[in-house]
PDB file of N, CA and C in Angstrom:
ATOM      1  N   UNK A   1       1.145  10.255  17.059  1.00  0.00           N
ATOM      2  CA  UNK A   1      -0.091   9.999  16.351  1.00  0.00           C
ATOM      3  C   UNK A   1      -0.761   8.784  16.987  1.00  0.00           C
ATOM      4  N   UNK A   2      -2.324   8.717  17.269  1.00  0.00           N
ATOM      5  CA  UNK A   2      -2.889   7.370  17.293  1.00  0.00           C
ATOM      6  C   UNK A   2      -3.682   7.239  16.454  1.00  0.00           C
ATOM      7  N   UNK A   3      -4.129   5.647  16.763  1.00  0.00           N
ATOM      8  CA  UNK A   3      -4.585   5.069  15.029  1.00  0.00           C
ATOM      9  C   UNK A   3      -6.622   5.464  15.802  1.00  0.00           C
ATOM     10  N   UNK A   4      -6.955   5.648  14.487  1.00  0.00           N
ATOM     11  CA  UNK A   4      -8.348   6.190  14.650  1.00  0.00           C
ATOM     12  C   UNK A   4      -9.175   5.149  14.818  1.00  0.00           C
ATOM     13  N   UNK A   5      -8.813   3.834  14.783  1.00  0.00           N
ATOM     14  CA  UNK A   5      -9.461   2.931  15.193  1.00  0.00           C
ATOM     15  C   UNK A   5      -9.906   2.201  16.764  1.00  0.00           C
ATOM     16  N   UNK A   6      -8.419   2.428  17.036  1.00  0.00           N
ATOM     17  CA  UNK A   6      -8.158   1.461  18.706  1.00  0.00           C
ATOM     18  C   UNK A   6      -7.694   2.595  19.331  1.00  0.00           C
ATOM     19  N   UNK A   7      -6.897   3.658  19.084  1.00  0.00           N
ATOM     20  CA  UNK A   7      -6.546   5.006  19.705  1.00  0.00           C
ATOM     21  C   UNK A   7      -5.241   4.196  20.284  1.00  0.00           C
ATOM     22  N   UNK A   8      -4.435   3.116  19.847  1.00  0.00           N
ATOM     23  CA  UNK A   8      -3.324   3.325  20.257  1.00  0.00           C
ATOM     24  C   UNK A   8      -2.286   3.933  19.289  1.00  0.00           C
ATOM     25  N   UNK A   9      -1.220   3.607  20.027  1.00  0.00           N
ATOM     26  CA  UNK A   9       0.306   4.181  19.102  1.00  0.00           C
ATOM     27  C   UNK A   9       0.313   3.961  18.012  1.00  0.00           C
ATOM     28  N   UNK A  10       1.090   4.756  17.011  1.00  0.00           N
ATOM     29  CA  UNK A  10       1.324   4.512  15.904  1.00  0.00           C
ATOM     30  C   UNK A  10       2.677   4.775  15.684  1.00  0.00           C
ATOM     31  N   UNK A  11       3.207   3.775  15.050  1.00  0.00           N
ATOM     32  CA  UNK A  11       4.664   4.060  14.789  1.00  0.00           C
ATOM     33  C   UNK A  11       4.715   4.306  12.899  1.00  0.00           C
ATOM     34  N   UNK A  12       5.721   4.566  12.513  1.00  0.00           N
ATOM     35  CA  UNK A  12       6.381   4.358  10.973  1.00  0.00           C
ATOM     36  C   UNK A  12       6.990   3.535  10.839  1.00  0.00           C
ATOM     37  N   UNK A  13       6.124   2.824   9.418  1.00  0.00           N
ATOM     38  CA  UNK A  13       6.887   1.151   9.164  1.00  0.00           C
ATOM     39  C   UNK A  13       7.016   1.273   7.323  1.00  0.00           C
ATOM     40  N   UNK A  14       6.765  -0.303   7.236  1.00  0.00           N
ATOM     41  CA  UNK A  14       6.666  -0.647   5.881  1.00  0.00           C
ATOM     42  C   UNK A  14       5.305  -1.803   6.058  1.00  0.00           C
ATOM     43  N   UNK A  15       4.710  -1.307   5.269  1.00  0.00           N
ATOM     44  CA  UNK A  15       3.551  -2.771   4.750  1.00  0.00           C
ATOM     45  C   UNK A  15       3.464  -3.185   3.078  1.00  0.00           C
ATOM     46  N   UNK A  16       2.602  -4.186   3.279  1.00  0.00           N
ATOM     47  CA  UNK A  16       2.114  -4.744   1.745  1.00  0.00           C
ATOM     48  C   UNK A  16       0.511  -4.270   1.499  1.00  0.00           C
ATOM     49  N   UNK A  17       0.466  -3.647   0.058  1.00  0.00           N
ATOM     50  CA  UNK A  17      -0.753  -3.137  -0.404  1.00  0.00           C
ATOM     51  C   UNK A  17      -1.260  -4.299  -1.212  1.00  0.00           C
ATOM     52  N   UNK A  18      -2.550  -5.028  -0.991  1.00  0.00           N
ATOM     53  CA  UNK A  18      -3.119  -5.359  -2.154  1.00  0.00           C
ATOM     54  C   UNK A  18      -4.169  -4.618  -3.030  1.00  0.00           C
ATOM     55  N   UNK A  19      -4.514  -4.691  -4.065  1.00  0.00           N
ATOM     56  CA  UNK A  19      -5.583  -4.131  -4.794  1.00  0.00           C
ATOM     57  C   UNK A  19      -6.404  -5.471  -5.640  1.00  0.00           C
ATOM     58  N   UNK A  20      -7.439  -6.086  -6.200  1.00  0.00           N
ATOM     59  CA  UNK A  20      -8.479  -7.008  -6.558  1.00  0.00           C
ATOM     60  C   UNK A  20      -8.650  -5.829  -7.974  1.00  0.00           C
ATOM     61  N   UNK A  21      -8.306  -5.708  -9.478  1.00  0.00           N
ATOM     62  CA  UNK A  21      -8.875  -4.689  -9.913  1.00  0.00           C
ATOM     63  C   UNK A  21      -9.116  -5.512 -11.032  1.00  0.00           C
ATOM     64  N   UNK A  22     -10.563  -5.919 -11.416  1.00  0.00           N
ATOM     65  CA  UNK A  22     -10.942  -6.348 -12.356  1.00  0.00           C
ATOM     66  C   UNK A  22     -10.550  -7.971 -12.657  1.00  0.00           C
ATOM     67  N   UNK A  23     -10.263  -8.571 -11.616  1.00  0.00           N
ATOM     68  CA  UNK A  23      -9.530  -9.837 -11.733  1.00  0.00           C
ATOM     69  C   UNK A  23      -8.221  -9.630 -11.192  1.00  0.00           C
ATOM     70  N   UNK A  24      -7.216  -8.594 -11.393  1.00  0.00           N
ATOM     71  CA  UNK A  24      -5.959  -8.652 -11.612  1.00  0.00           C
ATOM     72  C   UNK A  24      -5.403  -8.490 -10.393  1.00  0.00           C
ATOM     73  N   UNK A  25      -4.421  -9.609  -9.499  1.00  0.00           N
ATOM     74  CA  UNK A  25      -4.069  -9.414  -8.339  1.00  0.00           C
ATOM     75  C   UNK A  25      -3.145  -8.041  -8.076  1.00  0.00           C
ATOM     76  N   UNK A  26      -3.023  -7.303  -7.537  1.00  0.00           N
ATOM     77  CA  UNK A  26      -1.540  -6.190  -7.452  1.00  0.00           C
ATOM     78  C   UNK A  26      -0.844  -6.426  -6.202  1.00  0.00           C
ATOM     79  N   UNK A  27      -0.286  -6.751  -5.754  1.00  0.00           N
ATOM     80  CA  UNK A  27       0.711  -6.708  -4.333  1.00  0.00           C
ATOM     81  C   UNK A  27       1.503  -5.510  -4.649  1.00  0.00           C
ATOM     82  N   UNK A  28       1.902  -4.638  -3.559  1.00  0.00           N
ATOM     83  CA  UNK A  28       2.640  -3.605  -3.667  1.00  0.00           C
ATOM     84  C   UNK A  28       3.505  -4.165  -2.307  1.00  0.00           C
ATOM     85  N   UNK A  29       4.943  -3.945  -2.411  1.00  0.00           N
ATOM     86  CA  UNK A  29       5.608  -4.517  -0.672  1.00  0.00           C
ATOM     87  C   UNK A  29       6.765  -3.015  -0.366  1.00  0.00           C
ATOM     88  N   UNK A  30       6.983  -3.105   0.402  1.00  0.00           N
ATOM     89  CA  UNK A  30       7.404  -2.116   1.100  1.00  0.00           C
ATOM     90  C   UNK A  30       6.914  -0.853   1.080  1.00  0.00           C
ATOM     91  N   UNK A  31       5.696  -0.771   1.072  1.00  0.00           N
ATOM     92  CA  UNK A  31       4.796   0.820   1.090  1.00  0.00           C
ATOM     93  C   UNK A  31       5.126   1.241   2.463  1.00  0.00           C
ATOM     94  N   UNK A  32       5.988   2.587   2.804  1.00  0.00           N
ATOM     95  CA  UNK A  32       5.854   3.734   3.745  1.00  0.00           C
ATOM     96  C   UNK A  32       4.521   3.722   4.349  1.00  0.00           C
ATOM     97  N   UNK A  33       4.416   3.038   5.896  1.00  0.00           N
ATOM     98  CA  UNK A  33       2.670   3.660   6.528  1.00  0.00           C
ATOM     99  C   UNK A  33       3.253   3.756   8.091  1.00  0.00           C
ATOM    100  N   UNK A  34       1.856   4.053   8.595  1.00  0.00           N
ATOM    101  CA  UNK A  34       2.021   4.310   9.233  1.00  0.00           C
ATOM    102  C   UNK A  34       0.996   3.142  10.038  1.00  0.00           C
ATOM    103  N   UNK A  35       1.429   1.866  11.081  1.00  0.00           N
ATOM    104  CA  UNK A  35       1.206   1.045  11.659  1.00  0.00           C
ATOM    105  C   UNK A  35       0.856   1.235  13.288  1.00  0.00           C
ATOM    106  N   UNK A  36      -0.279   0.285  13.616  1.00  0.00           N
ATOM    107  CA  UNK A  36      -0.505   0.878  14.891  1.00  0.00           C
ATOM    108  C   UNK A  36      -0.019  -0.273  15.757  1.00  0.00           C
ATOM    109  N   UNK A  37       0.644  -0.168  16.860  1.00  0.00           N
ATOM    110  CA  UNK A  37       1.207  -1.454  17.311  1.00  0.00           C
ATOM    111  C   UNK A  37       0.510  -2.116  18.518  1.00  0.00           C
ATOM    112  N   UNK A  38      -0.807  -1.533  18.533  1.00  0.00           N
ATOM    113  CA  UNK A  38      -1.798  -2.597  19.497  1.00  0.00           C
ATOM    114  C   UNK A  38      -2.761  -3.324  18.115  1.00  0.00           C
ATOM    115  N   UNK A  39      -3.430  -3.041  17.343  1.00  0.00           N
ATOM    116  CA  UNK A  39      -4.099  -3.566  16.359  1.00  0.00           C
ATOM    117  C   UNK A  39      -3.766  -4.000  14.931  1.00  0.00           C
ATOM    118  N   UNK A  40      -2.878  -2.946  14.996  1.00  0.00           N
ATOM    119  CA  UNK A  40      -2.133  -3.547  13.487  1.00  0.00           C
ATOM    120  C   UNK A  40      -2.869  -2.413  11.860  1.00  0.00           C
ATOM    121  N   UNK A  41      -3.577  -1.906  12.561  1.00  0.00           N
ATOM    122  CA  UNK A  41      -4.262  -1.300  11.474  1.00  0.00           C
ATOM    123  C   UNK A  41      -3.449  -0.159  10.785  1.00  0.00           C
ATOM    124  N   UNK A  42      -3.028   0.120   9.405  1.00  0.00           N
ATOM    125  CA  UNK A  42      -2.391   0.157   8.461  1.00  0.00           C
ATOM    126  C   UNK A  42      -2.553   1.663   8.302  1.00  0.00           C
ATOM    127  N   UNK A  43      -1.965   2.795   7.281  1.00  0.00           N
ATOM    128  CA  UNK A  43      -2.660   3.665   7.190  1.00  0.00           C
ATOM    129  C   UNK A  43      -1.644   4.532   6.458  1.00  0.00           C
ATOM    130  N   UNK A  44      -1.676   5.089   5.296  1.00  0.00           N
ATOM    131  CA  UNK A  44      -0.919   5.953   4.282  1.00  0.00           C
ATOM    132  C   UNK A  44      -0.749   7.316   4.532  1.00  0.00           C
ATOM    133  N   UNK A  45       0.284   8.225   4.480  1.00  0.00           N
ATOM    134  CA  UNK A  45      -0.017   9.455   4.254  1.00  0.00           C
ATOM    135  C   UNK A  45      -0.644  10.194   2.853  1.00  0.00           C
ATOM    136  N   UNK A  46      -1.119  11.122   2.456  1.00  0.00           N
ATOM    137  CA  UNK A  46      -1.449  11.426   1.474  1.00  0.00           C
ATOM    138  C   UNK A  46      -0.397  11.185   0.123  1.00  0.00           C
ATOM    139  N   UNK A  47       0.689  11.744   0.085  1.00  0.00           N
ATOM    140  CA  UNK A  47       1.450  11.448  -0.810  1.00  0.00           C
ATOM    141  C   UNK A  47       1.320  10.164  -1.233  1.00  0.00           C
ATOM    142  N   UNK A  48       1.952   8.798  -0.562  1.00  0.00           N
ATOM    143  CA  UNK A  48       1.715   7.353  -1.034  1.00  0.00           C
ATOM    144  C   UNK A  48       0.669   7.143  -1.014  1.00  0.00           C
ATOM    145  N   UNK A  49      -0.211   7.477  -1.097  1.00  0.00           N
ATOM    146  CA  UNK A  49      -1.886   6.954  -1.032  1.00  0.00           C
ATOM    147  C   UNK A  49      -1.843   7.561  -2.806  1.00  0.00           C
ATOM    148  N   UNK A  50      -1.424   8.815  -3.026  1.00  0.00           N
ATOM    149  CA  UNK A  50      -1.134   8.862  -4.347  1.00  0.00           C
ATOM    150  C   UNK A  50      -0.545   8.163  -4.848  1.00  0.00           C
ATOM    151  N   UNK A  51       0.371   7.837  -4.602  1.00  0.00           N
ATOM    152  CA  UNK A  51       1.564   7.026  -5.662  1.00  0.00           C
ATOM    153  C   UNK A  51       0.985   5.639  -5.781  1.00  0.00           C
ATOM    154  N   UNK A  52       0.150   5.493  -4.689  1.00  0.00           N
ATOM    155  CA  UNK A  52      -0.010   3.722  -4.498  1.00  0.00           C
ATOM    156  C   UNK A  52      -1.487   4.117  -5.703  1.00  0.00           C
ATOM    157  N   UNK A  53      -2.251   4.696  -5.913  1.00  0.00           N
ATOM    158  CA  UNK A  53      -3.026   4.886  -7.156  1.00  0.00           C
ATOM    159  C   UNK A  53      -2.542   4.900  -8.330  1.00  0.00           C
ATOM    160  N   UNK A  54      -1.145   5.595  -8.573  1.00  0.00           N
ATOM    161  CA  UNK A  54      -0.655   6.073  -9.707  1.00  0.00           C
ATOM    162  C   UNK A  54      -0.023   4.444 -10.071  1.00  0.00           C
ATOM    163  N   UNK A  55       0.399   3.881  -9.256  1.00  0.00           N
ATOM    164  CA  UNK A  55       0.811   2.265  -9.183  1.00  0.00           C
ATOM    165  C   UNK A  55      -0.012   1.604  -9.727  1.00  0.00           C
ATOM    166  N   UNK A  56      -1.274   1.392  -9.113  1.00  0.00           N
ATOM    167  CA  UNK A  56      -2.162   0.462  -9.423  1.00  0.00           C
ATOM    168  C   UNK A  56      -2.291   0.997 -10.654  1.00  0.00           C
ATOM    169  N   UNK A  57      -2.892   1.912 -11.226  1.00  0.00           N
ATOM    170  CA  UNK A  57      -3.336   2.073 -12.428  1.00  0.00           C
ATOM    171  C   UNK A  57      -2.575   1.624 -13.687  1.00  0.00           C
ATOM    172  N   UNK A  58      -1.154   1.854 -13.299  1.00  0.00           N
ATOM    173  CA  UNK A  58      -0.245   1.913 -14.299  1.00  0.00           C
ATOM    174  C   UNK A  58      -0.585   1.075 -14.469  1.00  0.00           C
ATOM    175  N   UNK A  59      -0.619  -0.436 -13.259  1.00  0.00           N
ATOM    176  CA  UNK A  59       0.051  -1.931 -13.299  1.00  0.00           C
ATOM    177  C   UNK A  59      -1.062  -2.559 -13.800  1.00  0.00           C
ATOM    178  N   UNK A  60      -2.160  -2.065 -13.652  1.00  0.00           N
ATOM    179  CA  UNK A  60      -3.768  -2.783 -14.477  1.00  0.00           C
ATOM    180  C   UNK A  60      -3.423  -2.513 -16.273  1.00  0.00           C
ATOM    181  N   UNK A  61      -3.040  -1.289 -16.681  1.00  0.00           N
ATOM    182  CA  UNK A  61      -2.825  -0.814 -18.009  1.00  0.00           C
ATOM    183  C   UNK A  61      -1.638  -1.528 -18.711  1.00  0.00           C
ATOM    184  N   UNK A  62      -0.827  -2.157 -18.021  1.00  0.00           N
ATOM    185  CA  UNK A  62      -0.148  -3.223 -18.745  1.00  0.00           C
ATOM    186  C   UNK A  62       0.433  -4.227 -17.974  1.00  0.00           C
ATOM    187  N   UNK A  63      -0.810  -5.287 -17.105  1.00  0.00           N
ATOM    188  CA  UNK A  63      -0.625  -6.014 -16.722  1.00  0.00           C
ATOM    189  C   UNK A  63      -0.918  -7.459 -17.600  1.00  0.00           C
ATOM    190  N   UNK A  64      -0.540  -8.385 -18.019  1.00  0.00           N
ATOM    191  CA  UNK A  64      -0.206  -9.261 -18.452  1.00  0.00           C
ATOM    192  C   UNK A  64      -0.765 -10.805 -17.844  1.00  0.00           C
ATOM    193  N   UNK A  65      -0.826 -10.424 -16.771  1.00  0.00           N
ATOM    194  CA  UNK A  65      -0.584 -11.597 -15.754  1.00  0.00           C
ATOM    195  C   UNK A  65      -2.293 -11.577 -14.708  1.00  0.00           C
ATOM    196  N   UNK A  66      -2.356 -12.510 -14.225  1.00  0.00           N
ATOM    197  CA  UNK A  66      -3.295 -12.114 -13.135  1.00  0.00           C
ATOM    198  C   UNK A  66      -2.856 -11.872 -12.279  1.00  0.00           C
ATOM    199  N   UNK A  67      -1.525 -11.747 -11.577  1.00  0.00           N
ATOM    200  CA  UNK A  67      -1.321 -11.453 -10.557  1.00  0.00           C
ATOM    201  C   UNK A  67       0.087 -10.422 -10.641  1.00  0.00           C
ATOM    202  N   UNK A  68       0.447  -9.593  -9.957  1.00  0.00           N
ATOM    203  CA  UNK A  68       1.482  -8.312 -10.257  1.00  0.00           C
ATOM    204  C   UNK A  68       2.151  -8.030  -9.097  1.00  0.00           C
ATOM    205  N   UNK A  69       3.132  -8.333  -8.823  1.00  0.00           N
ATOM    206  CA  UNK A  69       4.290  -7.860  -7.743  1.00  0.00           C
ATOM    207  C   UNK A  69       4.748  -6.792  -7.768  1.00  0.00           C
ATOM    208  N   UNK A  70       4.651  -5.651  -7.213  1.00  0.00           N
ATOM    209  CA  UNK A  70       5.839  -4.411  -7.176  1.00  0.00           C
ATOM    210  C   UNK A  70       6.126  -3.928  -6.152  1.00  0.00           C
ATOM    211  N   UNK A  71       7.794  -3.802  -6.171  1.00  0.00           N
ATOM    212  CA  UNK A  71       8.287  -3.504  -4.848  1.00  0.00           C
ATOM    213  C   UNK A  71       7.941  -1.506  -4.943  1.00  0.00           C
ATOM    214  N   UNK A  72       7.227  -1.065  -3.714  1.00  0.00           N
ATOM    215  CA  UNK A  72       7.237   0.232  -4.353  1.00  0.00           C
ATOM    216  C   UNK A  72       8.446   1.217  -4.303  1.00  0.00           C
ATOM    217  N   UNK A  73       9.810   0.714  -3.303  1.00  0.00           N
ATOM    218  CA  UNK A  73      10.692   2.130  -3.703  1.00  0.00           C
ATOM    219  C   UNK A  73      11.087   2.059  -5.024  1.00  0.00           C
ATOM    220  N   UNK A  74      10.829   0.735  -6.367  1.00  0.00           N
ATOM    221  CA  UNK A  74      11.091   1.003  -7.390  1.00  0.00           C
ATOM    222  C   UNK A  74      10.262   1.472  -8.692  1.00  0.00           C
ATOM    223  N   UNK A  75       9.474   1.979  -7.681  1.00  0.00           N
ATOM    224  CA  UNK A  75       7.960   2.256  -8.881  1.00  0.00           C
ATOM    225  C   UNK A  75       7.805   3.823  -8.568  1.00  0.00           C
ATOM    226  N   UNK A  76       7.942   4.506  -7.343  1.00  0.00           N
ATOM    227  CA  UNK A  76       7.895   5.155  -6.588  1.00  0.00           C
ATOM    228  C   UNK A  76       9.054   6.357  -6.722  1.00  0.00           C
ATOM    229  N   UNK A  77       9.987   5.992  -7.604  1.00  0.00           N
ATOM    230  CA  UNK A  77      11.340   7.084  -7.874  1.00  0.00           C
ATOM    231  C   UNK A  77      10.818   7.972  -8.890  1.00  0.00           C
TER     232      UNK A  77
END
């Protein structure tokens, strides 16, 4: 695969998602992507691009805090 940005390589990694939703910080860390290793530019398959929605939403609906940590292989089972 290359990344649609720089057209180099892309390998399979792990990154960190943020989301800004209404104030409320979300960090997501170890999200499944797919990383390009000349630019760095980031990029989900469809499935986690779902889950990382189904995440955020949850974590806005009973977030507490302004700011929200979740590791996703434990949100994600």
């Amino acid at each position: 695969m290359t990344c649609f940005m720089c057209k180099g390589a892309v390998n399979d990694g792990f990154s960190t998602f943020t989301a800004d939703i209404n104030g409320c910080i979300i960090i997501i860390k170890n999200v499944p992507s797919q990383v390009c290793g000349q630019c760095s530019e980031v990029s989900y398959c469809d499935e986690v691009a779902r889950r990382l929605v189904q995440i955020v939403h949850n974590a806005t609906d009973s977030a507490n805090a302004e700011i929200s940590v979740i590791n996703y292989s434990e949100k994600a089972a």
